[in-house]
N, C-alpha and C. Protein backbone atom coordinates (compact mmCIF):
# COMPACT_ATOMS: atom_id res chain seq x y z
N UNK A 1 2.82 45.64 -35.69
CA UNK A 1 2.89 44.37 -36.38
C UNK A 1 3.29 44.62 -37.83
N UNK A 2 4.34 43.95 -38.49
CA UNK A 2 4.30 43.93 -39.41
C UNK A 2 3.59 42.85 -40.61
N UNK A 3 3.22 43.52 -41.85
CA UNK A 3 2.23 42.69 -42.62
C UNK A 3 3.73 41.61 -43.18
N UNK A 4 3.09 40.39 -43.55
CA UNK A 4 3.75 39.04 -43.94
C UNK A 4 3.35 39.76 -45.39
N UNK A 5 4.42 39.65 -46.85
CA UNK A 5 4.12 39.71 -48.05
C UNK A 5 3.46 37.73 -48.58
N UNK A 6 2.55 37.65 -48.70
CA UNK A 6 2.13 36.46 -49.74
C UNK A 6 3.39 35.83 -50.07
N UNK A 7 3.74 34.29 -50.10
CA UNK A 7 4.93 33.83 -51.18
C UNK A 7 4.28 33.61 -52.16
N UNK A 8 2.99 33.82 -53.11
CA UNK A 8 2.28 33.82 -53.75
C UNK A 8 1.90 35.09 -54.74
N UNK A 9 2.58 35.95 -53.76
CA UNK A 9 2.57 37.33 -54.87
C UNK A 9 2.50 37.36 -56.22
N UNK A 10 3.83 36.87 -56.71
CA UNK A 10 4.07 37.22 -57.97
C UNK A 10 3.96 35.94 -58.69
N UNK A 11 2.87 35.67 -58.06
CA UNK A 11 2.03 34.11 -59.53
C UNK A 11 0.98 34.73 -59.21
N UNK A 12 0.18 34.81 -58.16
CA UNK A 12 -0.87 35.07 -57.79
C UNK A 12 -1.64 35.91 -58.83
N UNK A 13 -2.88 35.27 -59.90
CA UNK A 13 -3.14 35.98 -60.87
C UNK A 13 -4.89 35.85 -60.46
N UNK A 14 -5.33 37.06 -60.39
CA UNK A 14 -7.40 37.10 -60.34
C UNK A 14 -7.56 36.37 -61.46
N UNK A 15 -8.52 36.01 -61.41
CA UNK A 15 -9.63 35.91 -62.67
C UNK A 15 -9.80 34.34 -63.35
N UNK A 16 -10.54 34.55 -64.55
CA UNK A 16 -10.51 32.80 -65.08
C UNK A 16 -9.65 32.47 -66.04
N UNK A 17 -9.29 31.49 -65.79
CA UNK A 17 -7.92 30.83 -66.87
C UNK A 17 -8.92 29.48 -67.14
N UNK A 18 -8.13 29.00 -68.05
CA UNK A 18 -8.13 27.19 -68.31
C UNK A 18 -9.42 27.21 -69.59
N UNK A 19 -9.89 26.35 -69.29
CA UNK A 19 -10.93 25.90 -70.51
C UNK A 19 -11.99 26.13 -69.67
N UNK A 20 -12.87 26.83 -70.44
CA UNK A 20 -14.39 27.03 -69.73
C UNK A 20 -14.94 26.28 -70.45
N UNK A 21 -15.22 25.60 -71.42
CA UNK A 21 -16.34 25.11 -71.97
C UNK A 21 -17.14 24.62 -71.01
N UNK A 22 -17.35 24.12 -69.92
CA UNK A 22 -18.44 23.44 -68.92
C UNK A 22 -18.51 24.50 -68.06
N UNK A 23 -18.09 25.87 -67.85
CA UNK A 23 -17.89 26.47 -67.16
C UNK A 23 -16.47 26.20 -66.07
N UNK A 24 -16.64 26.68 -64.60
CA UNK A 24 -15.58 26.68 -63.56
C UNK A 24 -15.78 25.79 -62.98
N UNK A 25 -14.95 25.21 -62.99
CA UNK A 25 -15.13 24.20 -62.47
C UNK A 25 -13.96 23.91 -60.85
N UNK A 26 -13.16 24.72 -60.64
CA UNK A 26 -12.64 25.17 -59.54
C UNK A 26 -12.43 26.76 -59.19
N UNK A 27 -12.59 27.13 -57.87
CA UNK A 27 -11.69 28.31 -57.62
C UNK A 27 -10.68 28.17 -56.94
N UNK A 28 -9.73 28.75 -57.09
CA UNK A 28 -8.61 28.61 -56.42
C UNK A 28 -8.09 30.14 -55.38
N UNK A 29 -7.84 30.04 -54.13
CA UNK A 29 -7.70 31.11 -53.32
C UNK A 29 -6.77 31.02 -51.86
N UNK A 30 -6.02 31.85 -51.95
CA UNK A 30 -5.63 31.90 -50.95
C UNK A 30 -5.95 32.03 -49.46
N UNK A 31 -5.69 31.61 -48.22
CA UNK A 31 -6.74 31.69 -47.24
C UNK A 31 -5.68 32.35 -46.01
N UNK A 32 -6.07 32.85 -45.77
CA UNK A 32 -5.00 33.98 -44.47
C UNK A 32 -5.51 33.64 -43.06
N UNK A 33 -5.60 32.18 -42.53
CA UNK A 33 -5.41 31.94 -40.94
C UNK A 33 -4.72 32.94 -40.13
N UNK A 34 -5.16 33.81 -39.27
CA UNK A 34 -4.27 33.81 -37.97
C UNK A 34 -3.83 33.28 -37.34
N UNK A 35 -3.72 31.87 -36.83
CA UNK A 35 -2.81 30.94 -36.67
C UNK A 35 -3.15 29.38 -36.86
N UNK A 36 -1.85 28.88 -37.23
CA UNK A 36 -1.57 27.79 -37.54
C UNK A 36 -0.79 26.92 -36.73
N UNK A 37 -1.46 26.02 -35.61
CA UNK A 37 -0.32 25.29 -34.80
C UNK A 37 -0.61 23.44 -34.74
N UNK A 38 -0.11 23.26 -34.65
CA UNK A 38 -0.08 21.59 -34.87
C UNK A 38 0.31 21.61 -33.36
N UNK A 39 -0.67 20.52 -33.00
CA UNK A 39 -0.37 20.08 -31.22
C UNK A 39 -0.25 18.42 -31.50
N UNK A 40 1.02 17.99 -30.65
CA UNK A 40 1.47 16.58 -30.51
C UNK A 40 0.92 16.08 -29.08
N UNK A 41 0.15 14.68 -29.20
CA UNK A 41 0.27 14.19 -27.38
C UNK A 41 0.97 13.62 -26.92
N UNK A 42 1.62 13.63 -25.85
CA UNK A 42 2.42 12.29 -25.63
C UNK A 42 1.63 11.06 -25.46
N UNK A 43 2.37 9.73 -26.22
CA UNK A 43 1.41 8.60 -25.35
C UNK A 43 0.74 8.40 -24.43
N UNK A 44 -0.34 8.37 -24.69
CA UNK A 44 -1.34 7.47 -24.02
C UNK A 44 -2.06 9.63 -23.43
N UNK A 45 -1.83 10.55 -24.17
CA UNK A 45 -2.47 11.40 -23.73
C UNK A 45 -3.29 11.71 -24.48
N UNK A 46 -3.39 11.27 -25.25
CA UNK A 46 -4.64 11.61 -26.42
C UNK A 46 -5.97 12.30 -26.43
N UNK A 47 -6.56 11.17 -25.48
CA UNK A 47 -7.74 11.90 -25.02
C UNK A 47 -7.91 13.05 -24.33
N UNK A 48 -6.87 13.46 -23.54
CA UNK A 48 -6.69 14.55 -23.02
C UNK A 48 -6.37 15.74 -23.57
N UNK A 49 -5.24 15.67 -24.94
CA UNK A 49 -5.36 16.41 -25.73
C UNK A 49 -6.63 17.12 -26.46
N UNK A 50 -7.30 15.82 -26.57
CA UNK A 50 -8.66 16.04 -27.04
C UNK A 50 -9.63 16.71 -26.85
N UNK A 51 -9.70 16.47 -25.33
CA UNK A 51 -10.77 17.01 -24.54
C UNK A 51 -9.83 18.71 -24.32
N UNK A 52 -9.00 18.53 -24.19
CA UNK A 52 -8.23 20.66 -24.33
C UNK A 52 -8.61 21.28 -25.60
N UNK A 53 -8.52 20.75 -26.63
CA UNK A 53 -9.20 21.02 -27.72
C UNK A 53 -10.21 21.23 -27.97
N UNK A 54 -11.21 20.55 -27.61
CA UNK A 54 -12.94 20.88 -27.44
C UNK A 54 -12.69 21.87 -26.83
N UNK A 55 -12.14 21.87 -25.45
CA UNK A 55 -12.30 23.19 -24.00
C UNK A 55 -11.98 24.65 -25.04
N UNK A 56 -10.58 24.24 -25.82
CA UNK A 56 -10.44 25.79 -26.55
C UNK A 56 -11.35 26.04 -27.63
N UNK A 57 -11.38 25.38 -28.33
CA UNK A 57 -12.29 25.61 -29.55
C UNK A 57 -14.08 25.05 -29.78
N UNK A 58 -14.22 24.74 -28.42
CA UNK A 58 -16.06 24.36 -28.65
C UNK A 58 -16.41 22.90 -29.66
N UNK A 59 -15.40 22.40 -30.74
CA UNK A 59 -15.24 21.71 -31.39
C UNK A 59 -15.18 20.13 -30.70
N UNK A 60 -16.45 19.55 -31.24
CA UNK A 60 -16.35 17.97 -31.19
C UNK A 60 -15.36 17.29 -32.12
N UNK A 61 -14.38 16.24 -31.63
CA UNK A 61 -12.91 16.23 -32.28
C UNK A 61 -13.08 14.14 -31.55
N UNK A 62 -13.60 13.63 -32.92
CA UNK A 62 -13.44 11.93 -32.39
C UNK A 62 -12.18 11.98 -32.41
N UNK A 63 -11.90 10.48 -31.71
CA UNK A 63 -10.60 10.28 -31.44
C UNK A 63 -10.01 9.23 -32.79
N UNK A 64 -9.21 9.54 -33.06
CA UNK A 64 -8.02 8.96 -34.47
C UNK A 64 -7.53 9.96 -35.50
N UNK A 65 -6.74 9.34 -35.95
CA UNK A 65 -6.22 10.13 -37.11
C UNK A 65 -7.15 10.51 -38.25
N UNK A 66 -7.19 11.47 -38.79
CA UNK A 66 -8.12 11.87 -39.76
C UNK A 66 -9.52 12.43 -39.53
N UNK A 67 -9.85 12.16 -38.32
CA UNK A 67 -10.73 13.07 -37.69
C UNK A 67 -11.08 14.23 -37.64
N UNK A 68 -11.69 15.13 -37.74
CA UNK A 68 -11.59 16.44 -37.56
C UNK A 68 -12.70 17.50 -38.02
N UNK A 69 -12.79 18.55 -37.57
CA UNK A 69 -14.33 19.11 -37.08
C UNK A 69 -13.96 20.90 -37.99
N UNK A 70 -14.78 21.70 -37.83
CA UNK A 70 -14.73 23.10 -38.26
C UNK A 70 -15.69 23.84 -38.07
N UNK A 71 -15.57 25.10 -37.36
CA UNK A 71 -16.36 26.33 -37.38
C UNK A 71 -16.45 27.36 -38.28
N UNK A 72 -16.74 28.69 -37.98
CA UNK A 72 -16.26 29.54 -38.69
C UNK A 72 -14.92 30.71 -38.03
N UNK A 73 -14.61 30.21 -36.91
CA UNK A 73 -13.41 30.61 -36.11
C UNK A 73 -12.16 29.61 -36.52
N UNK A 74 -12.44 27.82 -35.78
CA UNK A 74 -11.70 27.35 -35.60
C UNK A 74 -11.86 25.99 -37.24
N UNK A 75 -10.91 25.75 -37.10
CA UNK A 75 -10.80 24.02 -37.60
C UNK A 75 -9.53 23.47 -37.40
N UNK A 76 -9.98 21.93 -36.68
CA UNK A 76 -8.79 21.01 -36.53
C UNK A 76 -9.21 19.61 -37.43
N UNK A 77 -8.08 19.20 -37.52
CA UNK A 77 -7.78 17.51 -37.83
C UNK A 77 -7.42 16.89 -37.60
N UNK A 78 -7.18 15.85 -36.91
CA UNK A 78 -5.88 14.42 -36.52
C UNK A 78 -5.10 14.53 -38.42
N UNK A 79 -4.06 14.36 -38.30
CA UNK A 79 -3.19 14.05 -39.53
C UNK A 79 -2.21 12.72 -39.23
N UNK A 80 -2.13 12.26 -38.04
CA UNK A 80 -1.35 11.22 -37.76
C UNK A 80 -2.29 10.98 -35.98
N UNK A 81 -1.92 9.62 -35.84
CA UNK A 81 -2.22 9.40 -34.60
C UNK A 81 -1.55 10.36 -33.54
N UNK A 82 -2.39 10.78 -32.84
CA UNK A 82 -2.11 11.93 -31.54
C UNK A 82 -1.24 13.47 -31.88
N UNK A 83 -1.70 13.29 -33.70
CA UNK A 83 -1.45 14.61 -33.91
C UNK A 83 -2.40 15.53 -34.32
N UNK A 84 -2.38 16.94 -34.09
CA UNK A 84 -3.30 17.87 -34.77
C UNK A 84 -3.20 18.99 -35.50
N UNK A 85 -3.54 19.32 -36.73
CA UNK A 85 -3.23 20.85 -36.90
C UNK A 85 -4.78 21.20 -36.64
N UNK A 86 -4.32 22.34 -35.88
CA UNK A 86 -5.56 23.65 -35.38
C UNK A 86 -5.21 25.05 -36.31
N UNK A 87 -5.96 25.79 -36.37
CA UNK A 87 -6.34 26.83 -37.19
C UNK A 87 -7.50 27.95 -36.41
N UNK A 88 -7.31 29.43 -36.57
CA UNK A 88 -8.14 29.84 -35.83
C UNK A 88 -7.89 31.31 -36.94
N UNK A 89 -8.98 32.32 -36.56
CA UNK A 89 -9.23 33.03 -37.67
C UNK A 89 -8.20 34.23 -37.22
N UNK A 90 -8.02 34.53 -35.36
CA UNK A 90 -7.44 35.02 -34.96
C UNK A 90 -5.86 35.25 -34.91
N UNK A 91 -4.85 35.45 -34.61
CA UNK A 91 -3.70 35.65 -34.35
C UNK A 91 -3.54 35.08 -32.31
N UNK A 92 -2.75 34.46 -32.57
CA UNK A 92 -1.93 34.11 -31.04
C UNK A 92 -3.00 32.91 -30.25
N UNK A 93 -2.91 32.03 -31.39
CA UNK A 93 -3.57 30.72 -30.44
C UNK A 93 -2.59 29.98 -29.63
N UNK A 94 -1.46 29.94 -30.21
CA UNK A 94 -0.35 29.33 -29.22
C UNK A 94 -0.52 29.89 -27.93
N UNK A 95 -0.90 31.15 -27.46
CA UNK A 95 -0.89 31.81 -26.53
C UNK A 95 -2.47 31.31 -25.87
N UNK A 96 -2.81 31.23 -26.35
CA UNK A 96 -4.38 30.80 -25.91
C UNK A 96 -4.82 29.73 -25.61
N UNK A 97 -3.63 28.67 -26.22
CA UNK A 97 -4.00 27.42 -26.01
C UNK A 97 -2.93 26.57 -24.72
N UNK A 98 -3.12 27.62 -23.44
CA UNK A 98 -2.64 27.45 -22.61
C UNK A 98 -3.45 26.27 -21.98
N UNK A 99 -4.63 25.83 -22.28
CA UNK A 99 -5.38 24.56 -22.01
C UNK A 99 -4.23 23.56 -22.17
N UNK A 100 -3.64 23.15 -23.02
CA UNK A 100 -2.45 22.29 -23.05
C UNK A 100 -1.82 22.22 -22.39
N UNK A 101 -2.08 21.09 -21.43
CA UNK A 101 -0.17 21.62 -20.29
C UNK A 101 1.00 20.56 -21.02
N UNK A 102 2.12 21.35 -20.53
CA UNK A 102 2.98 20.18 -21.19
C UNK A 102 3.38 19.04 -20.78
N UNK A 103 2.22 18.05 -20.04
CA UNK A 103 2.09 17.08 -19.50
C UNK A 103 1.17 16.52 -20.33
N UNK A 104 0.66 16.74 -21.54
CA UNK A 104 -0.77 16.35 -22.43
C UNK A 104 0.49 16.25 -23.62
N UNK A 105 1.07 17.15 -24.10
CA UNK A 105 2.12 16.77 -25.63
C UNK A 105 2.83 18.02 -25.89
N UNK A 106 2.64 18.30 -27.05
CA UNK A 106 3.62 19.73 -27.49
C UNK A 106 2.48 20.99 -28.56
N UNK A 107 3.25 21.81 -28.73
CA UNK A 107 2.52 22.75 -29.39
C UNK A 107 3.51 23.73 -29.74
N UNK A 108 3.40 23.63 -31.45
CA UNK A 108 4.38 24.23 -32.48
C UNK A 108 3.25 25.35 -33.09
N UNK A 109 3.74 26.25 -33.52
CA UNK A 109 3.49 27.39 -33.84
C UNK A 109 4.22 27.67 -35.12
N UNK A 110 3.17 27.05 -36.55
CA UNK A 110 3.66 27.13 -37.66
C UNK A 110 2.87 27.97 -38.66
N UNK A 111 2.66 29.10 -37.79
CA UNK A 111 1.87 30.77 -38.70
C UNK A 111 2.86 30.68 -39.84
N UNK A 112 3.92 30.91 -39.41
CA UNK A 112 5.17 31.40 -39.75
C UNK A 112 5.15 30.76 -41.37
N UNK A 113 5.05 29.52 -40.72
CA UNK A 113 5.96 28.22 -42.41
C UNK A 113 5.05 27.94 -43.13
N UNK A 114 3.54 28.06 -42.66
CA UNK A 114 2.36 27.62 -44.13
C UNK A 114 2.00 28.30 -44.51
N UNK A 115 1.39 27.91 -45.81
CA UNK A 115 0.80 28.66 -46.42
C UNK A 115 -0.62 27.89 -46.60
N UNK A 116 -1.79 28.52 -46.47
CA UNK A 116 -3.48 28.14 -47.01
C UNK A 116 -4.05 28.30 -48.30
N UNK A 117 -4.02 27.01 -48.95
CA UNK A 117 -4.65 27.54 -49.61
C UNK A 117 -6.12 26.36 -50.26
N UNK A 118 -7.07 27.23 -50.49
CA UNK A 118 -8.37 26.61 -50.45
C UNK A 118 -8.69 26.54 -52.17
N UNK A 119 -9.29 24.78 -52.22
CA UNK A 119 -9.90 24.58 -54.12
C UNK A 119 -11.00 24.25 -53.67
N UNK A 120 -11.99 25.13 -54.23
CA UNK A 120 -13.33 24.59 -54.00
C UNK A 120 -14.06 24.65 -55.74
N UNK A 121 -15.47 23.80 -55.74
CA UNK A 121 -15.73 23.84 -56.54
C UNK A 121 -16.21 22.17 -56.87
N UNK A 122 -17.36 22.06 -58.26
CA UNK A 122 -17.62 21.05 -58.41
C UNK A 122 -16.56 19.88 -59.05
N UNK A 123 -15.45 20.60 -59.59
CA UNK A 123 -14.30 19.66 -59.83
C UNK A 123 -13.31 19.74 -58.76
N UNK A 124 -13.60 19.75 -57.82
CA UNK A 124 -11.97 19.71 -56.76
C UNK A 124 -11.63 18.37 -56.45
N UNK A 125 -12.74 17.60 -56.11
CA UNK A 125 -11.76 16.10 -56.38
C UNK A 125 -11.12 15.97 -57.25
N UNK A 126 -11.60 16.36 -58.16
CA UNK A 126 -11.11 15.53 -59.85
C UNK A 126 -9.47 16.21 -59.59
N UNK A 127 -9.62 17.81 -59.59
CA UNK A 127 -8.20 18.42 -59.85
C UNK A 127 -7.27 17.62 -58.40
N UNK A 128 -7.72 17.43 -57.06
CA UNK A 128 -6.93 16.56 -56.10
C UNK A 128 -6.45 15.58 -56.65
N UNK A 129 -7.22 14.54 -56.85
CA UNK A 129 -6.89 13.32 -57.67
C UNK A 129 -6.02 13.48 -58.36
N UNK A 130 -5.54 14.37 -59.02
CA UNK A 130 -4.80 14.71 -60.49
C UNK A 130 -3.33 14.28 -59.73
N UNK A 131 -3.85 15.27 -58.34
CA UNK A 131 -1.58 15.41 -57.67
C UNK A 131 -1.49 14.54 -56.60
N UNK A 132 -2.48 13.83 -55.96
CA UNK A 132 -2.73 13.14 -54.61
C UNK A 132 -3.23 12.09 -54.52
N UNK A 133 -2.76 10.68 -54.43
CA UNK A 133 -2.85 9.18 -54.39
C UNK A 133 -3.70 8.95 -53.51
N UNK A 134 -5.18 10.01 -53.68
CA UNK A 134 -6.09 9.84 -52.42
C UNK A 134 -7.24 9.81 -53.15
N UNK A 135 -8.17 9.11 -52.22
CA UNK A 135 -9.61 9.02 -52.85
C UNK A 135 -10.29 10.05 -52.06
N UNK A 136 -10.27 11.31 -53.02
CA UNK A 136 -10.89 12.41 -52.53
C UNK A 136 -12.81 12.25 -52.63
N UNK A 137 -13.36 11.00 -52.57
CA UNK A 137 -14.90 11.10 -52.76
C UNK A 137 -15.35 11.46 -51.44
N UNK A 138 -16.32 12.25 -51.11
CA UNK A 138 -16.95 12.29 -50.01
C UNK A 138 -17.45 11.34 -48.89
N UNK A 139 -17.76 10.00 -49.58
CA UNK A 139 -17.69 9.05 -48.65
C UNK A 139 -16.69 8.31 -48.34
N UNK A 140 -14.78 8.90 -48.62
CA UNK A 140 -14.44 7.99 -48.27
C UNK A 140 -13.69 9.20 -47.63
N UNK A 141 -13.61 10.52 -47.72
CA UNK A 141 -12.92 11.76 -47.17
C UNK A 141 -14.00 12.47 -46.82
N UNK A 142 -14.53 11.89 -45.81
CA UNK A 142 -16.26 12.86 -45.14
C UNK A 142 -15.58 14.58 -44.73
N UNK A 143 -16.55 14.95 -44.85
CA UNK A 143 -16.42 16.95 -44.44
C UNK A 143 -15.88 16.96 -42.67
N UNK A 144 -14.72 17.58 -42.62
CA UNK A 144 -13.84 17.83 -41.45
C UNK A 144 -12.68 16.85 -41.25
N UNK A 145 -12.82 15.67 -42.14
CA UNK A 145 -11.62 15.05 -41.99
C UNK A 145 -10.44 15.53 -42.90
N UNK A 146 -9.33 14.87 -42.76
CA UNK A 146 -8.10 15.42 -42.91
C UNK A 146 -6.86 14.34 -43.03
N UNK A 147 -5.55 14.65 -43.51
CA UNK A 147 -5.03 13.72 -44.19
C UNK A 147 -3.51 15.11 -44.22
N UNK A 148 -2.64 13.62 -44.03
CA UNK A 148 -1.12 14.50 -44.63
C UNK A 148 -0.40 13.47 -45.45
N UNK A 149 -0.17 14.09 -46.28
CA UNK A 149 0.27 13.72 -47.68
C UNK A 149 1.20 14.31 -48.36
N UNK A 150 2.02 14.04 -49.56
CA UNK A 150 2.87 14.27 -50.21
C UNK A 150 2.64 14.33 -51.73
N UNK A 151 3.00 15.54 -52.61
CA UNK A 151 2.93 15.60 -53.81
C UNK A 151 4.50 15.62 -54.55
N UNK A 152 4.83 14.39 -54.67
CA UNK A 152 6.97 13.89 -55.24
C UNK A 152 7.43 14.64 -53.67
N UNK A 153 8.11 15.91 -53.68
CA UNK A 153 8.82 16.50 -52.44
C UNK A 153 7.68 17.79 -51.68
N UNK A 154 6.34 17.94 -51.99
CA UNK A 154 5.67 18.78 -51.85
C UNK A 154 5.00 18.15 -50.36
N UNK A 155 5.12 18.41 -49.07
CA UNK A 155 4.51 17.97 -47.81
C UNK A 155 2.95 18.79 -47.92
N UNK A 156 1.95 18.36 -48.02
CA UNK A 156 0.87 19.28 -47.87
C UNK A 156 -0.27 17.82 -46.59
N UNK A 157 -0.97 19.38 -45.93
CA UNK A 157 -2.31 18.79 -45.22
C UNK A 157 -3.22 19.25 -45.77
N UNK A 158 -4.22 18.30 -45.85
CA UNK A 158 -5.74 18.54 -46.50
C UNK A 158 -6.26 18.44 -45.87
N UNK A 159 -7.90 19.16 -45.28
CA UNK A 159 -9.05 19.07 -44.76
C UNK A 159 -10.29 19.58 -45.57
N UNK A 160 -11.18 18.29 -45.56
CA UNK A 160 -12.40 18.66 -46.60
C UNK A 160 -12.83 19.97 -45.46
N UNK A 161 -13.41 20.94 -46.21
CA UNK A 161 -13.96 21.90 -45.35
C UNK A 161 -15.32 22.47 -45.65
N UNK A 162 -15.93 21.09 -46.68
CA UNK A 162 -17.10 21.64 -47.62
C UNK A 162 -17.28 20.75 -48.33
N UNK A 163 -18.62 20.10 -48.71
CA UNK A 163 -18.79 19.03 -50.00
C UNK A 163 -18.16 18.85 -50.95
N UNK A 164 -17.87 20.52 -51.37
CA UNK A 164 -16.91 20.53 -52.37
C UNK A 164 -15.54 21.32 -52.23
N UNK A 165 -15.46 21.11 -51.62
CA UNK A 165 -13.93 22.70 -50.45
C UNK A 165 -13.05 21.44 -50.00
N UNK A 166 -11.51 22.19 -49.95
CA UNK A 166 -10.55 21.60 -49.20
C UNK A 166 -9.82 22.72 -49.13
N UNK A 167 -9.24 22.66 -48.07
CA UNK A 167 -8.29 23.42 -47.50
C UNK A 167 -6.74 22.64 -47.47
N UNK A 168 -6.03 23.38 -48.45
CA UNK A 168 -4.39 22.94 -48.74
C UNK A 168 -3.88 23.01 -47.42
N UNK A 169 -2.62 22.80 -46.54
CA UNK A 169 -1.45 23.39 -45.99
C UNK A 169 -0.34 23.16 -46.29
N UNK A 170 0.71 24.25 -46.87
CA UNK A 170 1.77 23.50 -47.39
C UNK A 170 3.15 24.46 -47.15
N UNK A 171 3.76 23.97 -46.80
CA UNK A 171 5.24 24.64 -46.72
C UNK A 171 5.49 26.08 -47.15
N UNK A 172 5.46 27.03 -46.60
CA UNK A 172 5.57 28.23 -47.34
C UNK A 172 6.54 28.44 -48.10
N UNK A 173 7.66 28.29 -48.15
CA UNK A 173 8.78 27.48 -49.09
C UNK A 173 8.71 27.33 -50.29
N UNK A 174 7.33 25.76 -50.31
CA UNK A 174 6.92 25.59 -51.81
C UNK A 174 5.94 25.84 -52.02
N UNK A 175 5.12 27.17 -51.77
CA UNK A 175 4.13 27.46 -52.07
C UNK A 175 3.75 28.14 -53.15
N UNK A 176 4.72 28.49 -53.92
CA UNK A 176 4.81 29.25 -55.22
C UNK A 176 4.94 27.92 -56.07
N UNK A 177 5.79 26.69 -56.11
CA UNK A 177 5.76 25.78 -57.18
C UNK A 177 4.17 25.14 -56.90
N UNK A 178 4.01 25.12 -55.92
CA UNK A 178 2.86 24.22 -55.60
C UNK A 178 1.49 24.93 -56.44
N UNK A 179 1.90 26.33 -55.60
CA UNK A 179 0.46 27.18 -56.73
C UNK A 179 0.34 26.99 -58.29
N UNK A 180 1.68 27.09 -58.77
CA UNK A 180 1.61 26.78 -60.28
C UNK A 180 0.90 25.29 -60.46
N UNK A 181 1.69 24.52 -60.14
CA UNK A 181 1.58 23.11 -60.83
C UNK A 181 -0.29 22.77 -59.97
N UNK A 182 -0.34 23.51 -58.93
CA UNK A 182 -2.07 23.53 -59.06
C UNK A 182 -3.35 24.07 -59.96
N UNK A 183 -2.47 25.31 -60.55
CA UNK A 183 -2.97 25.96 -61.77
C UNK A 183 -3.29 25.07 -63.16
N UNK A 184 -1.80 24.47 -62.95
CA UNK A 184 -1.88 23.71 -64.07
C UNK A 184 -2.68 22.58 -64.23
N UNK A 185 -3.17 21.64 -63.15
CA UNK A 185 -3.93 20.70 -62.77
C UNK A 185 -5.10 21.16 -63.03
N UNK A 186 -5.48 22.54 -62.86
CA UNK A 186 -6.77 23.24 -62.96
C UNK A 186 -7.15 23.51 -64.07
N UNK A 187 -6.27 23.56 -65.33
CA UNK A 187 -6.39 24.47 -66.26
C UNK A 187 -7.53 23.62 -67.35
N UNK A 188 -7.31 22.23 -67.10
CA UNK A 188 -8.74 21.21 -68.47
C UNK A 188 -10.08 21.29 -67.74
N UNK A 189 -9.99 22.18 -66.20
CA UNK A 189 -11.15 22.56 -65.90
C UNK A 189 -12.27 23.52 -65.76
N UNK A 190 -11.14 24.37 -65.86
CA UNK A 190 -11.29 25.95 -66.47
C UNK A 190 -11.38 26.33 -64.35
N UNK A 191 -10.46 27.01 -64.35
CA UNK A 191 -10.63 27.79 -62.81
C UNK A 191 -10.51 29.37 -62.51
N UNK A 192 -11.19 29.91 -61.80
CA UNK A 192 -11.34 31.08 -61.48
C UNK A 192 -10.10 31.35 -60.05
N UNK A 193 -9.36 32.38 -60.01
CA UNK A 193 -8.78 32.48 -58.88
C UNK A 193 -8.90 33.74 -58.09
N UNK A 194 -9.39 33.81 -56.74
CA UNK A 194 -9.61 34.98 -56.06
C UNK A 194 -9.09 35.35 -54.76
């Protein structure tokens, strides 16, 4: 196997930047899934998708968009009606998630094109808010739900993954502008990156 280099390399900086005066108020980190696949249902298969999903991943998964559950193996989300991105800590879930027949929807295998990356911390709404026309409060973005969204040309998925945690997904592509201009969002909060 060969190792994938980071598109994050050469921004990718340790340590604390920004304004500490209140202390950190985010960390910012990269997160290395073994795979990343988004499963589609066809109409009216939804539930069935659903229920293959529990079968692979043990995960209770309500039905609608924005839904979505997490272990310490797996996490999924609805991001659109009868869609999902899944996540697993392993390598070769496409292969595993032979539970899917292709009579339930589709299943893309996008290890390849994202990139993860996780803001946690007592300011991570605030810094979300900053790039994302979303009301990142906990009661209105409960823990395991999820959302796809746009920052100007930036496609990213979010899943709260923690009171104060979200998990980015975003184009590996723009994952170097995206890291910056997240830095920069970070910086009146003072953030640590690891």
């Amino acid at each position: 196997m060969v190792e994938q280099l980071s598109p994050l390399a050469a921004v990718f900086r340790p340590g604390s930047h920004g304004n500490f005066v209140d202390g950190v108020g985010v960390t910012l980190s990269e997160m290395a899934p073994g795979s990343i696949v988004q499963l589609a249902a066809w109409p009216g298969e939804e539930k069935k998708l659903i229920a293959a999903i529990t079968s692979l991943t043990g995960l209770k998964l309500a039905d609608g968009a924005g839904a979505g559950a997490a272990s310490e193996r797996h996490t999924v989300f609805g991001f659109a009606p009868g869609k999902f991105l899944l996540t697993d800590t392993a390598e070769g879930l496409v292969s595993a998630a032979g539970v899917v027949t292709p009579a339930m929807g589709t299943i893309t295998d996008l290890s390849h094109g994202r990139t993860a990356i996780r803001v946690a911390g007592p300011r991570s709404e605030w810094v979300l808010a900053k790039l994302f026309a979303v009301d990142f409060s906990l009661v209105a973005f409960p823990q395991g739900s999820g959302i796809s969204t746009a920052h100007h040309d930036i496609f990213a998925q979010i899943q709260r993954s923690g009171p104060d945690r979200f998990d980015l997904y975003v184009f590996r592509s723009f994952a170097r502008s995206f890291w910056k201009m997240l830095c920069h969002a970070s910086d009146e909060v003072g953030y640590e990156v690891r």
